[in-house]
Structures are given as structure tokens and as C-alpha cells.
C-alpha atoms as a PDB file:
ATOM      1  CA  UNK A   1      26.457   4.670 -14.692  1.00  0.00           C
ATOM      2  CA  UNK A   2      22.724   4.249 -13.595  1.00  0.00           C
ATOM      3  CA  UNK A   3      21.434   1.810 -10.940  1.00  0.00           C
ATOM      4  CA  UNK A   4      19.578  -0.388 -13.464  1.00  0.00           C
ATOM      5  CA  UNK A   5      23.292  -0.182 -15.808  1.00  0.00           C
ATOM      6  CA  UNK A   6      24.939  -1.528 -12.525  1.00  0.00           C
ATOM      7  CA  UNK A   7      22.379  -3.914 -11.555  1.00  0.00           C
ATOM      8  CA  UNK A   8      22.768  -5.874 -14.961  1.00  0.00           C
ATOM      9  CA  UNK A   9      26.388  -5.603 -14.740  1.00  0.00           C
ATOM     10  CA  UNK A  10      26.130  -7.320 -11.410  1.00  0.00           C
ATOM     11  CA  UNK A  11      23.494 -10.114 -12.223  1.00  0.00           C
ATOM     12  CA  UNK A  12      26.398 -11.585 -14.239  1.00  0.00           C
ATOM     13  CA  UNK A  13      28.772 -11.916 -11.553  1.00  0.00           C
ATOM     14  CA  UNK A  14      25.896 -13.782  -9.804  1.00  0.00           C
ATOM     15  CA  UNK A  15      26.083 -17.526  -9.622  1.00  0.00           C
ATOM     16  CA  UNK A  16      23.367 -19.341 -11.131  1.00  0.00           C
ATOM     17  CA  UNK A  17      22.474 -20.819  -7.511  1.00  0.00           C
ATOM     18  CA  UNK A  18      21.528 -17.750  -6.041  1.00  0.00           C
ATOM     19  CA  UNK A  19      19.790 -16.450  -9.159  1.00  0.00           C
ATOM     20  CA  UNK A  20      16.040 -17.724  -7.716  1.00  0.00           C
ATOM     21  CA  UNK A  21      16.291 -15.242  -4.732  1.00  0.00           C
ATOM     22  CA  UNK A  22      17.094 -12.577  -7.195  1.00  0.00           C
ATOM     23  CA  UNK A  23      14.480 -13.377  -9.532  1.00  0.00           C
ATOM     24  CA  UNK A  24      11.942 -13.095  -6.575  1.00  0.00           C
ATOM     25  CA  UNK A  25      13.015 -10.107  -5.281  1.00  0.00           C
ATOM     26  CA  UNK A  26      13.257  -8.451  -8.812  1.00  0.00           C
ATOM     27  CA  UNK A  27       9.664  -9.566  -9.169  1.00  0.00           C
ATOM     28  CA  UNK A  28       8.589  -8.056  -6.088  1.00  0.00           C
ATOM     29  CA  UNK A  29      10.475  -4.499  -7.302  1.00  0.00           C
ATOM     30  CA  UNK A  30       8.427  -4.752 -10.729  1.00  0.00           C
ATOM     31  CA  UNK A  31       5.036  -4.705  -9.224  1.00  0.00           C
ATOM     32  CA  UNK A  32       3.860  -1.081  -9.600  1.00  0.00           C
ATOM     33  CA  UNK A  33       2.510   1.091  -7.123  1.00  0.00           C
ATOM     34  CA  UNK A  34      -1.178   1.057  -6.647  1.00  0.00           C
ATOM     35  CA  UNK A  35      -2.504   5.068  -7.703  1.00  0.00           C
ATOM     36  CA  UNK A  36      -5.581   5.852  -5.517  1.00  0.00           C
ATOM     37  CA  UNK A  37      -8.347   6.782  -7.584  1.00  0.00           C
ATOM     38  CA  UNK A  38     -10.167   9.955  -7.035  1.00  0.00           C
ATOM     39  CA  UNK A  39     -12.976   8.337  -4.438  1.00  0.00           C
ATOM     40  CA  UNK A  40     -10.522   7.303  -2.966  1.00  0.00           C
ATOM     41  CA  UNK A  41      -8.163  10.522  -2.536  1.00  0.00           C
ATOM     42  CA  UNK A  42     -11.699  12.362  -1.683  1.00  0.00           C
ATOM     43  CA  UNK A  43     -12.101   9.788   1.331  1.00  0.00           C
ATOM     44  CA  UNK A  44      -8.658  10.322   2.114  1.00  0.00           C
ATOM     45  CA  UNK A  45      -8.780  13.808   2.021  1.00  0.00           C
ATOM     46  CA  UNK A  46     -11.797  13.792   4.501  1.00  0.00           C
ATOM     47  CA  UNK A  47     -10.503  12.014   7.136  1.00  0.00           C
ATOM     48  CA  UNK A  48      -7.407  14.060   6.860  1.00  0.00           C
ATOM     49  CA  UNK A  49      -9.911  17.220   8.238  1.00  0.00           C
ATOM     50  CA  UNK A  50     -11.392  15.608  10.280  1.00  0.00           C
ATOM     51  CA  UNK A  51      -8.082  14.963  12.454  1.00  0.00           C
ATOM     52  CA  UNK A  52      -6.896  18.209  11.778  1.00  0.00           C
ATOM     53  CA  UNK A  53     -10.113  19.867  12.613  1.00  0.00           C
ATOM     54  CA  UNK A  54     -11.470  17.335  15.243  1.00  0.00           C
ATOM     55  CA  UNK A  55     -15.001  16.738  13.697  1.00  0.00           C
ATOM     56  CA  UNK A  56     -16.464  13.302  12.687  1.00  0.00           C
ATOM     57  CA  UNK A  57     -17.661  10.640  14.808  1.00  0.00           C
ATOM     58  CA  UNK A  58     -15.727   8.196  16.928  1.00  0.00           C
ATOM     59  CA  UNK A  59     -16.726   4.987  17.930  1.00  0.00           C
ATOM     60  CA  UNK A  60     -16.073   2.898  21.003  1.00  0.00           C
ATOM     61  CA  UNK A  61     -17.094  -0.764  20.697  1.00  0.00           C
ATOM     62  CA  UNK A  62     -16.052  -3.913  18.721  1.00  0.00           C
ATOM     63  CA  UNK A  63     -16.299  -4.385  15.648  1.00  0.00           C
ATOM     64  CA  UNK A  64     -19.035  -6.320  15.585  1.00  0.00           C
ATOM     65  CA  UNK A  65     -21.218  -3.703  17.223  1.00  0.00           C
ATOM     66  CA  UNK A  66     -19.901  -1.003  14.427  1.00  0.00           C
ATOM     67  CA  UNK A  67     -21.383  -3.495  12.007  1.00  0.00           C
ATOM     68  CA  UNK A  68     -24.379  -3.943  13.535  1.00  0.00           C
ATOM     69  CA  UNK A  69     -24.768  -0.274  13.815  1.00  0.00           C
ATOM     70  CA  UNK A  70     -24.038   0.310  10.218  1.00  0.00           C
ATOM     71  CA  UNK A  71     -26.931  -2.094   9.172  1.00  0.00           C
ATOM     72  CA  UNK A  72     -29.122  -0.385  11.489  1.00  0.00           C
ATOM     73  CA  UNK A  73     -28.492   2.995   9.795  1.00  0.00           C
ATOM     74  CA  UNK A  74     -29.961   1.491   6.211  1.00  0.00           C
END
């Protein structure tokens, strides 16, 4: 028997009084999984050598001043 087989054989053994908190969790299950597109992988992918490799920048500041240097770079 397969998991989904078992989990409608079990929904009707559920009262009806617990049924909303099953609803709302079977809701949450259905959402699907956000795919990263391929700027997104690429950005990923970047970062990922520059940890392994120990290039890139770092930055020491708030976030406030990595904003303001951002805007100053334009």
C-alpha cells in the first residue's frame, strides 16, 4: 500500500472535529517547491566558489552602510 493509499484510508477514521487541522496541514504539504531559475542557480553557484575558493568581498558594517555603499557604486 502507498503512503497517499494509507493516508485516505486514515482520513476516514478521523472525526469530523479534528478534520480542520488536517485540512491545514494537507494544504501546507500541497504547496510545491519553489525551482530556482537559472539566475538564480548562476548566483548560487558563485557564491558557492567564492567560499570554497576564498575570493569575493566581505563587508563589515550595518546594513545601512552596505546600502549606502551600493548607491554610491551607481
Amino acid at each position: 500500500m502507498s503512503y497517499k493509499e494509507l493516508a485516505k484510508r486514515l482520513i476516514d477514521q478521523i472525526p469530523e472535529s479534528k478534520m480542520y487541522y488536517i485540512v491545514a496541514y494537507l494544504q501546507g504539504a500541497a504547496i510545491p517547491e519553489e525551482i530556482p531559475n537559472a539566475e538564480t542557480l548562476g548566483a548560487m553557484a558563485e557564491v558557492e566558489e567564492m567560499i570554497r575558493t576564498g575570493s569575493g568581498q566581505h563587508f563589515q558594517g550595518t546594513a545601512e552602510e552596505f546600502t549606502e555603499m551600493l548607491l554610491a557604486e551607481d
